[in-house]
C-alpha atoms as a PDB file:
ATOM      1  CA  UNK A   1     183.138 190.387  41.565  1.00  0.00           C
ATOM      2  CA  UNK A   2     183.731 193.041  44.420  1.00  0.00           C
ATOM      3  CA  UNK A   3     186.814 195.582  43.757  1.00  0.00           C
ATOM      4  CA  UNK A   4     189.737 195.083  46.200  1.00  0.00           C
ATOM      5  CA  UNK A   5     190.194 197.525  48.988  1.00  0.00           C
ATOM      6  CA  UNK A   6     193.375 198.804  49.503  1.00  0.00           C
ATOM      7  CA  UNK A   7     193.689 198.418  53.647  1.00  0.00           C
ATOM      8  CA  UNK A   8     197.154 200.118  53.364  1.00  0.00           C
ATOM      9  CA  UNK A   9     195.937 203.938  53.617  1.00  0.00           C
ATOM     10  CA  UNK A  10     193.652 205.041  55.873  1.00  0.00           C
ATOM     11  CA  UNK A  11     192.196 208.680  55.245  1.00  0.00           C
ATOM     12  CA  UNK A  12     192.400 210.385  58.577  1.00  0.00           C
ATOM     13  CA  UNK A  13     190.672 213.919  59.581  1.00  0.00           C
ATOM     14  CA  UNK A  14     193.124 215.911  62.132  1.00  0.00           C
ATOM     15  CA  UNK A  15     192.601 219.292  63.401  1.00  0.00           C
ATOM     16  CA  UNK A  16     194.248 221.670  62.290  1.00  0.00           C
ATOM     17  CA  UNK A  17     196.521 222.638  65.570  1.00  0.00           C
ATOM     18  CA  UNK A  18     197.343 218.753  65.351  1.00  0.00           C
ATOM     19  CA  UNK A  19     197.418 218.510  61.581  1.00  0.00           C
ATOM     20  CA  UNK A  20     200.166 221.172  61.773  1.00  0.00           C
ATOM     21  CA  UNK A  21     201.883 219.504  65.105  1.00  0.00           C
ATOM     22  CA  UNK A  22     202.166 216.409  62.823  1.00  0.00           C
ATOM     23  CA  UNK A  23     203.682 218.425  59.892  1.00  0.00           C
ATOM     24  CA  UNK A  24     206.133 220.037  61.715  1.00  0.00           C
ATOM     25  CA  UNK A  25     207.586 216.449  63.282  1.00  0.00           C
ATOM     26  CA  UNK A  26     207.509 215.054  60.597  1.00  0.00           C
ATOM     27  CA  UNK A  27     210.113 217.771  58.789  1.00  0.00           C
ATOM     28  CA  UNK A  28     211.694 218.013  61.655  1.00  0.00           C
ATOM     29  CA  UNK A  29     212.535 213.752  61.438  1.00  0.00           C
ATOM     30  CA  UNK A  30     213.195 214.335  57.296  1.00  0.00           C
ATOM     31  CA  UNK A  31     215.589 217.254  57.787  1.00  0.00           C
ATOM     32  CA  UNK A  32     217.138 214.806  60.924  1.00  0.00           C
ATOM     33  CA  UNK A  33     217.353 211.868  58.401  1.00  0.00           C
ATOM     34  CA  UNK A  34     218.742 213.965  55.508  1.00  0.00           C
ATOM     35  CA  UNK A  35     221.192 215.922  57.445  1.00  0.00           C
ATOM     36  CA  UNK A  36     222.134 212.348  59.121  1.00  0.00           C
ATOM     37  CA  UNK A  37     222.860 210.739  55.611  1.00  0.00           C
ATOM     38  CA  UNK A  38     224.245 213.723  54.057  1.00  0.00           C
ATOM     39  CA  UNK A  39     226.572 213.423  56.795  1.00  0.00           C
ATOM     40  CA  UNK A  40     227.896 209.908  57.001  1.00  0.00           C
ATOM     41  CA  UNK A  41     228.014 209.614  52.938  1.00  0.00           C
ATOM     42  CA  UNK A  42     229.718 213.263  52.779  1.00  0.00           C
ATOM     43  CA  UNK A  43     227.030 214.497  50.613  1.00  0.00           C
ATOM     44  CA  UNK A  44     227.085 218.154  49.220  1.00  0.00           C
ATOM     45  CA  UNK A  45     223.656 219.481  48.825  1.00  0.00           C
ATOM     46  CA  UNK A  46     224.688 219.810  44.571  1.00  0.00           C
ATOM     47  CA  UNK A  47     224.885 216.049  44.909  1.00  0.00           C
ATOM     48  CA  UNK A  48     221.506 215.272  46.528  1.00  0.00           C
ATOM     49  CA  UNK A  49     219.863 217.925  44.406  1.00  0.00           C
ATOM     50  CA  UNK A  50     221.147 216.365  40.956  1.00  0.00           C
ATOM     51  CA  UNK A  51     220.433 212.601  43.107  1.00  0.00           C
ATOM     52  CA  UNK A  52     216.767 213.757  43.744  1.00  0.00           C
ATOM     53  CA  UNK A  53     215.945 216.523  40.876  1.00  0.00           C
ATOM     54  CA  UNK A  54     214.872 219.088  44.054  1.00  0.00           C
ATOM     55  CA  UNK A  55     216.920 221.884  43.231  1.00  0.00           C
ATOM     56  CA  UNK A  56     219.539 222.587  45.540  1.00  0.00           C
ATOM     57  CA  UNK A  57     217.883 226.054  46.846  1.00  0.00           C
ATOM     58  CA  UNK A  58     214.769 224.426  47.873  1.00  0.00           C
ATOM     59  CA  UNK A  59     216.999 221.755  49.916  1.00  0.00           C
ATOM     60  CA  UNK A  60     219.440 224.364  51.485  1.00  0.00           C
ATOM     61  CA  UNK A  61     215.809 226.597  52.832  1.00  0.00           C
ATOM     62  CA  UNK A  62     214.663 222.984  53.985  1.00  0.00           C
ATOM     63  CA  UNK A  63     217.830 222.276  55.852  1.00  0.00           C
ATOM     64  CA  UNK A  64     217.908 225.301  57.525  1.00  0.00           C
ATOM     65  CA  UNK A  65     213.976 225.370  59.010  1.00  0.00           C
ATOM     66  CA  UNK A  66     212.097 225.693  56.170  1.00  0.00           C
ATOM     67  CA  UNK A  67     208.866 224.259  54.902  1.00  0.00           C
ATOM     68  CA  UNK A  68     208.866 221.558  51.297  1.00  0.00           C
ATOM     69  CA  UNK A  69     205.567 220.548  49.434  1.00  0.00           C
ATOM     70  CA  UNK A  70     204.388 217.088  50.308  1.00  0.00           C
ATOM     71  CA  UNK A  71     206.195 215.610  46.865  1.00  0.00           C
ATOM     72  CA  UNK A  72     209.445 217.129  47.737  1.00  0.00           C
ATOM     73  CA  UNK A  73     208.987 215.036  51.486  1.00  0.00           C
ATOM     74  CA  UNK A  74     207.948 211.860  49.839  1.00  0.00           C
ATOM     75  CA  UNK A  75     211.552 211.873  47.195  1.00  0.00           C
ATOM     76  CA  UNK A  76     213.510 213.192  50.552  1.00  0.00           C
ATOM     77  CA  UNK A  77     211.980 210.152  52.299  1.00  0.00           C
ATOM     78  CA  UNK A  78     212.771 207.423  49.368  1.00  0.00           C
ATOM     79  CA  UNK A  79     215.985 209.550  49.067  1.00  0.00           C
ATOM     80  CA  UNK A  80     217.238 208.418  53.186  1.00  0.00           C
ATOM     81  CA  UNK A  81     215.164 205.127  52.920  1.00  0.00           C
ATOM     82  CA  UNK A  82     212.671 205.716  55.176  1.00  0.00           C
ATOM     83  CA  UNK A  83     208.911 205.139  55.299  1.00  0.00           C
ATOM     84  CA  UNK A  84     205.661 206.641  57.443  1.00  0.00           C
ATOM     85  CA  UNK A  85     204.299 204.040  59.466  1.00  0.00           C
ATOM     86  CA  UNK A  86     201.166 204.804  62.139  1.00  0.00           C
ATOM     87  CA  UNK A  87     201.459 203.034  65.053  1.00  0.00           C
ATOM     88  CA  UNK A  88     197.979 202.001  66.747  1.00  0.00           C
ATOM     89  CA  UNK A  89     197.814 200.911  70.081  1.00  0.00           C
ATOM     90  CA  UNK A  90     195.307 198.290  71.152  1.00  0.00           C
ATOM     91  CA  UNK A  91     194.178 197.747  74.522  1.00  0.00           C
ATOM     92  CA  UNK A  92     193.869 193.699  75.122  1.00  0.00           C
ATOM     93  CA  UNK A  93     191.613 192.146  77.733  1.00  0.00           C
END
């Protein structure tokens, strides 16, 4: 019986000038997000840190411009709710 293919993630091969365009959007819409929720649920950066297990350093550098590993975006992004979704758009006729 043929294995399953998982049609959910699609390996993609950027550039690296667009690779790093992409990278710095995307922290740009975590720090947004976080900032945003942190915010409206009068979050302290303790409280996110102990919510999360990213210690609070790494959060304060992120929230003021700085880079976070690919796991620390991925618990920031369960953290506010959100997901990564690529849009495709399809040309009909």
């Amino acid at each position: 019986m043929a294995k399953a293919r998982n049609t959910d993630f699609v390996e993609r091969t950027y550039s690296p000038a667009v690779a790093e365009s992409l990278g710095e959007r995307l922290r740009d819409m975590i720090r947004d997000a976080l900032a945003s929720v942190m915010d409206e649920r009068d979050l302290s950066q303790q409280h996110v840190a102990r919510s999360t297990t990213i210690p609070q350093p790494v959060l304060c550098r992120f929230l003021n411009g700085g880079s976070i590993k690919v796991e620390t975006a991925g618990i920031l992004l369960d953290y506010v709710g959100l997901d990564i979704v690529e849009k495709t758009k399809i040309k009909l006729g």
